[in-house]
Protein backbone atom coordinates (compact mmCIF):
# COMPACT_ATOMS: atom_id res chain seq x y z
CA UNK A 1 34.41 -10.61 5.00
CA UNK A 2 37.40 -11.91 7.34
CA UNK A 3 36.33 -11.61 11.11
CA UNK A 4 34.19 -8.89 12.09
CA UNK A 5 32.69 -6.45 9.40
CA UNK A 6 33.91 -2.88 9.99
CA UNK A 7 31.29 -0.11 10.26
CA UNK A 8 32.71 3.54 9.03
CA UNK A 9 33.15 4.81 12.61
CA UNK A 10 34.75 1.93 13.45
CA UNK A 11 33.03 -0.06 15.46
CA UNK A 12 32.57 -3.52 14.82
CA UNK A 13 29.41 -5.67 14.24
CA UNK A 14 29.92 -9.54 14.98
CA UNK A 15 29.85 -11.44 12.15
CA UNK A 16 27.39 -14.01 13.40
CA UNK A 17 25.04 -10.94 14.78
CA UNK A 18 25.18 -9.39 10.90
CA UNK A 19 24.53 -12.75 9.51
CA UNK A 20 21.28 -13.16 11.45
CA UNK A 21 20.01 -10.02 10.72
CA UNK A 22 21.03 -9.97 7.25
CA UNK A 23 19.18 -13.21 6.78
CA UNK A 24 15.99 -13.10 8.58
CA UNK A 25 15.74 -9.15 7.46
CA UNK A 26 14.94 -7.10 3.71
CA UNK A 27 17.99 -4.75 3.00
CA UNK A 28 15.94 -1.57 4.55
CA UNK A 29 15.27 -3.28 8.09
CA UNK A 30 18.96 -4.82 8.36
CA UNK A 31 20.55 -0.95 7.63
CA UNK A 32 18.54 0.20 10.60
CA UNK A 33 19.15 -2.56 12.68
CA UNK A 34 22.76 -2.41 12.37
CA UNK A 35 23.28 0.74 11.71
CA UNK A 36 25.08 1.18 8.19
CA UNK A 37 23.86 1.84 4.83
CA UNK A 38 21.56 -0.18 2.40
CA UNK A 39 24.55 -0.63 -0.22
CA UNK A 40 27.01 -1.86 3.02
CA UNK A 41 24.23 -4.37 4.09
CA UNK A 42 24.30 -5.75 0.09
CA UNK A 43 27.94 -6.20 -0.08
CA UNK A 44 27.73 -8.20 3.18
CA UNK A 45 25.22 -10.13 2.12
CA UNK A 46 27.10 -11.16 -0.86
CA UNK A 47 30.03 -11.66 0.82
CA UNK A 48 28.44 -14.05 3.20
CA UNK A 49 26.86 -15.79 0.41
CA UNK A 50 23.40 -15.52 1.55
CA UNK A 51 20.07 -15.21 -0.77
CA UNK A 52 18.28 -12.28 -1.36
CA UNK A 53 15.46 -11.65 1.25
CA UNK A 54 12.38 -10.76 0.10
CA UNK A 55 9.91 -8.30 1.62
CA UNK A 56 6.87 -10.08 2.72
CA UNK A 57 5.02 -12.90 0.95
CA UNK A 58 1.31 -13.46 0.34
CA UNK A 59 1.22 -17.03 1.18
CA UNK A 60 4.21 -17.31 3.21
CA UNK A 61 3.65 -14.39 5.72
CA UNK A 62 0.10 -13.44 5.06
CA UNK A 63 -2.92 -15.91 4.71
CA UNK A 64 -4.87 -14.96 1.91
CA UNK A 65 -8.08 -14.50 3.62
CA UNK A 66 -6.37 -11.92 5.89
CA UNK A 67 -4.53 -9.67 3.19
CA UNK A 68 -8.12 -10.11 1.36
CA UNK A 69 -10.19 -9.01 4.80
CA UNK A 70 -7.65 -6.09 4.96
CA UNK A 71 -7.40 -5.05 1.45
CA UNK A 72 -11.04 -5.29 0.13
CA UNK A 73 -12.36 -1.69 -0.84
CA UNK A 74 -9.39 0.31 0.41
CA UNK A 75 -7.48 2.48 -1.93
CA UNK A 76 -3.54 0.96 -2.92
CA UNK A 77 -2.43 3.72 -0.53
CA UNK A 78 -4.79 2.84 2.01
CA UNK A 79 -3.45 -1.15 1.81
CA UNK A 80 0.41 0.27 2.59
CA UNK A 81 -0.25 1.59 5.41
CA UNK A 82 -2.57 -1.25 6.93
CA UNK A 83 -0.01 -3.73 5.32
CA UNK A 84 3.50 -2.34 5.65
CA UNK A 85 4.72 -3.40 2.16
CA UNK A 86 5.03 -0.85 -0.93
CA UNK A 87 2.56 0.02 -2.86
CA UNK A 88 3.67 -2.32 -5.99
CA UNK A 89 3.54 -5.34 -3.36
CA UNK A 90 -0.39 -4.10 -2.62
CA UNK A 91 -1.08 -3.85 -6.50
CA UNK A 92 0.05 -7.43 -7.02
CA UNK A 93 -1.44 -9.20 -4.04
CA UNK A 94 -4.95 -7.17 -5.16
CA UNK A 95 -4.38 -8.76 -8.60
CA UNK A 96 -3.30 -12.28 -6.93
CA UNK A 97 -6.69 -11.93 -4.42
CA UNK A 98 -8.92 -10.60 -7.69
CA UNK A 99 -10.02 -7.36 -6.14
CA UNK A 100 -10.00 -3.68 -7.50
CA UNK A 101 -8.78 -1.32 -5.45
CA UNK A 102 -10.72 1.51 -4.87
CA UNK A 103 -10.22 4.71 -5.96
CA UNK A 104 -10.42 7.78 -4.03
CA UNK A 105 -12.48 10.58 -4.97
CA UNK A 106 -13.54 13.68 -3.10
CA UNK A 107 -17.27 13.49 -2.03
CA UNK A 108 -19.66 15.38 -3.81
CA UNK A 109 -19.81 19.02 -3.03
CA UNK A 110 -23.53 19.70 -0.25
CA UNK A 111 -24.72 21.65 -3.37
CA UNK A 112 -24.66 18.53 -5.90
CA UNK A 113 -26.49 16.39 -2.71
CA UNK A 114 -29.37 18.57 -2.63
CA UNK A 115 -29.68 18.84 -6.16
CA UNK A 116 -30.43 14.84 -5.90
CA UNK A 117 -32.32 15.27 -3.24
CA UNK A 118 -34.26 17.95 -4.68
CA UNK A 119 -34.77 15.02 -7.92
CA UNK A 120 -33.17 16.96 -10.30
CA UNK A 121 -31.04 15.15 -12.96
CA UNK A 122 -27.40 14.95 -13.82
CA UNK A 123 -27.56 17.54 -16.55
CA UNK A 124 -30.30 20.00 -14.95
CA UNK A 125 -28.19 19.84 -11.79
CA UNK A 126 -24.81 20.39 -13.85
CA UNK A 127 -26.39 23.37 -15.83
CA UNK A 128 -27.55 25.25 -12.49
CA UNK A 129 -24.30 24.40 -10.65
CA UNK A 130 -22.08 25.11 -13.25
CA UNK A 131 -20.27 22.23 -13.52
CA UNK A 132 -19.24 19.43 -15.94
CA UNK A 133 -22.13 16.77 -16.77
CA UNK A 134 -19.94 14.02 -17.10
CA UNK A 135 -18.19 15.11 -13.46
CA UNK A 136 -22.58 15.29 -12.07
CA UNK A 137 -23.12 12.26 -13.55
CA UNK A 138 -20.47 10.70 -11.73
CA UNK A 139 -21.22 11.98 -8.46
CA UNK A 140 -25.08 11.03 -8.45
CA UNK A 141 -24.07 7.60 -9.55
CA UNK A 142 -21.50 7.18 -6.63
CA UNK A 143 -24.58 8.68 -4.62
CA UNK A 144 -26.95 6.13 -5.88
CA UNK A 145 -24.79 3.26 -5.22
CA UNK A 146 -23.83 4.25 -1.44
CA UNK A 147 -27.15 4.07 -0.58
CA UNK A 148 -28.09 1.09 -2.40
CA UNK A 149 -25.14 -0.58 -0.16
CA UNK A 150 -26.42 1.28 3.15
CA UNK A 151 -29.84 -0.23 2.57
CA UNK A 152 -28.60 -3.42 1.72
């Protein structure tokens, strides 16, 4: 890269302006901040000689007892959005931090709520609903331990 990289309108970035950004910035950020395309920003970047940049780190950019405070019974979707990385990054720092994301699940239908209410059990309440045990079952035991945490 002699002198000033050329963009494909032809204007110019600086050189030292494209280093900076290219340096302190992922691939992604640096081809919106200046403006050109991810594979543009990778041949500068190689042509300036500088080291790959990765997205951010657990230790480096986030303590662990924040990314754990943010991440701790959200889904790996949920942890994206509240964390800005991708979802792979979330499913590795949850591994790193030893917690299991949560899954998401539709609540119960009202009619399965009353049917616990009303004491019946998973397979009476499946029977008269017309719905899979196994699915009942599932929903009273998600029930069950929701209020065990509200009470506790």
């Amino acid at each position: 890269m002699r002198g000033a990289p050329r963009l494909m309108l032809g204007v110019t970035v600086p050189r030292d302006t494209a280093a900076d950004v290219l340096a302190s910035s992922t691939l992604d950020e640096a081809s919106r901040i200046l403006g050109v395309c991810r594979d543009v920003c990778l041949r500068w970047r190689r042509e300036l000689g500088l080291k790959r940049t990765w997205a951010k780190r657990l230790e480096q950019d986030i303590a662990p007892e924040d990314a754990r405070a943010l991440l701790r019974g959200v889904t790996v979707s949920e942890g994206q959005r509240r964390l800005g990385v991708s979802r792979r990054v979330v499913r590795r720092w949850m591994q790193q931090l030893g917690i299991k994301p949560a899954r998401y699940r539709k609540a119960p239908p009202a009619e399965v709520v009353r049917a616990m209410r009303a004491g019946m059990t998973a397979r009476e309440a499946s029977v008269s609903l017309g719905r899979p045990e196994r699915t009942v079952a599932r929903w009273f035991a998600a029930m069950r331990r929701q209020h065990e945490t509200q009470r506790a």
